[in-house]
N, C-alpha and C. Protein backbone atom coordinates (compact mmCIF):
# COMPACT_ATOMS: atom_id res chain seq x y z
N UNK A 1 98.16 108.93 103.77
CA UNK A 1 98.01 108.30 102.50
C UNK A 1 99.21 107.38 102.32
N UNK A 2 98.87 106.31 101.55
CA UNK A 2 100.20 105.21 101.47
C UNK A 2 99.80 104.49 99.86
N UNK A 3 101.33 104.47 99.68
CA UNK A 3 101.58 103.90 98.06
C UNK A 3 102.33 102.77 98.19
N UNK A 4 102.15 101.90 97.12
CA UNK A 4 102.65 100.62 96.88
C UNK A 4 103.93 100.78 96.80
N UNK A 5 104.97 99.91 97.26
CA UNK A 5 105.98 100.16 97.77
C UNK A 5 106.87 98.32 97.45
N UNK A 6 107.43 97.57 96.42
CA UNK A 6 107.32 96.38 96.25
C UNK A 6 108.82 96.00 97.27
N UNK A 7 109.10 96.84 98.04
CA UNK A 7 110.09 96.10 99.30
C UNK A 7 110.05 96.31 100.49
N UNK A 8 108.94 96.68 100.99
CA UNK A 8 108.64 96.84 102.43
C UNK A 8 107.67 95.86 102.37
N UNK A 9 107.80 94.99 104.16
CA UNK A 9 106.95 93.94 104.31
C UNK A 9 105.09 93.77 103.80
N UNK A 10 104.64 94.97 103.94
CA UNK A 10 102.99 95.00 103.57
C UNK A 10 102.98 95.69 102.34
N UNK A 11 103.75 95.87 101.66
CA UNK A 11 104.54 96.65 99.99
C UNK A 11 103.75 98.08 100.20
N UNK A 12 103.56 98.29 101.38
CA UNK A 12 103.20 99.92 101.65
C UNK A 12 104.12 100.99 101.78
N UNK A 13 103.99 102.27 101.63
CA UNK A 13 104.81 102.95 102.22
C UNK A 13 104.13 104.38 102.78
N UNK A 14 104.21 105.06 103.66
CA UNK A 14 103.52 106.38 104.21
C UNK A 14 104.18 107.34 102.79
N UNK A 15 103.53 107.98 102.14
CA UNK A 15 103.27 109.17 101.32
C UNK A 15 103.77 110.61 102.12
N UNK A 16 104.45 111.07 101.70
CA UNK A 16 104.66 112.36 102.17
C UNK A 16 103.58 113.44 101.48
N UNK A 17 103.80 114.71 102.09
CA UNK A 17 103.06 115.63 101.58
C UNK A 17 103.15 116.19 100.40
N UNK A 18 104.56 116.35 99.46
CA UNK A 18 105.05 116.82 98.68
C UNK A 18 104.84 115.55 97.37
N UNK A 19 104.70 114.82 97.84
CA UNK A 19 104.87 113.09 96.48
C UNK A 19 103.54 113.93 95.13
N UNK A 20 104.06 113.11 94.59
CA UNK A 20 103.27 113.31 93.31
C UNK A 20 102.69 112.01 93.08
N UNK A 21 101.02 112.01 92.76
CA UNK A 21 100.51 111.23 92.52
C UNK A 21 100.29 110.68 91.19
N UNK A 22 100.52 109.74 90.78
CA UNK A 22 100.62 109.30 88.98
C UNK A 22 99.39 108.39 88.68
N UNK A 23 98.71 108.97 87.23
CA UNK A 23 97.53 107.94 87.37
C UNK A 23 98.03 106.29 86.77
N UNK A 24 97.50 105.47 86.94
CA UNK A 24 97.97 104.20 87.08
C UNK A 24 98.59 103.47 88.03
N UNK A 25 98.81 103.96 89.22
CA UNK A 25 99.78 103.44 90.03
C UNK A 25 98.16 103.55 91.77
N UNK A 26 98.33 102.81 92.43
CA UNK A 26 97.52 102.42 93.47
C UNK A 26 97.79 103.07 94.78
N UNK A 27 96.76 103.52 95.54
CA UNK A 27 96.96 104.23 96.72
C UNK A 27 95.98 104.12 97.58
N UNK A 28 96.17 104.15 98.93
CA UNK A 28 95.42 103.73 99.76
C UNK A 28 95.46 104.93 100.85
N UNK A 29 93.43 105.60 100.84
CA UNK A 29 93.40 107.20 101.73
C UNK A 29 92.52 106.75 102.49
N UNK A 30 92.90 106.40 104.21
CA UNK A 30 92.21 106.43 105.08
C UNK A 30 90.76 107.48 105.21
N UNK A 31 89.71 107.43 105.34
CA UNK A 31 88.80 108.76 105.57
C UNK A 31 87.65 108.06 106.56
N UNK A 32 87.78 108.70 107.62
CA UNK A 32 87.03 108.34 108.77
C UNK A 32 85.45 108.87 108.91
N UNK A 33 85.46 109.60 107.71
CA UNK A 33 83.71 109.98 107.94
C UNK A 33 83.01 110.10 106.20
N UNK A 34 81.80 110.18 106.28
CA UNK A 34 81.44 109.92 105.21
C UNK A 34 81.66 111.30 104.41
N UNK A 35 81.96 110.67 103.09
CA UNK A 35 82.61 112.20 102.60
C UNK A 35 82.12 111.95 101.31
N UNK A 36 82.28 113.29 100.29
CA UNK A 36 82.52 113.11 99.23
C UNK A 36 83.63 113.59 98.58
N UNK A 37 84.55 112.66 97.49
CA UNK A 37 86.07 113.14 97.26
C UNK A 37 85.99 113.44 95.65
N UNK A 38 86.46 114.61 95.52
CA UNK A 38 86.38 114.98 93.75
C UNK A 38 87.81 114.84 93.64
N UNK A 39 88.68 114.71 92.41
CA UNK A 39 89.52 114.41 91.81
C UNK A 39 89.70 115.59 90.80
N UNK A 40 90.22 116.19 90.87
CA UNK A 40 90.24 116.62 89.39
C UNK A 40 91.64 116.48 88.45
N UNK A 41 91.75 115.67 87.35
CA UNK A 41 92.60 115.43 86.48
C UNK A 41 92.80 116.51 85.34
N UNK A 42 94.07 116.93 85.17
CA UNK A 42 94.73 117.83 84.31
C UNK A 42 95.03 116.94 83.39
């Protein structure tokens, strides 16, 4: 998984396992097969 990142060349950055995800902010999750992804928001 990779988050916007505004000083690395492709403003990406690799996500660790531990990061916390915030809603409003953009992320990008590779998934190589057809899936279905639930979310659930607290």
């Amino acid at each position: 998984m990779e988050g916007y990142d505004s000083t690395s060349t492709h403003h990406l950055r690799v996500l660790g396992d531990a990061e916390v995800l915030l809603a409003g902010l953009g992320y990008w999750v590779k998934v190589e097969a057809d899936t279905v992804w639930t979310v659930e928001v607290s």
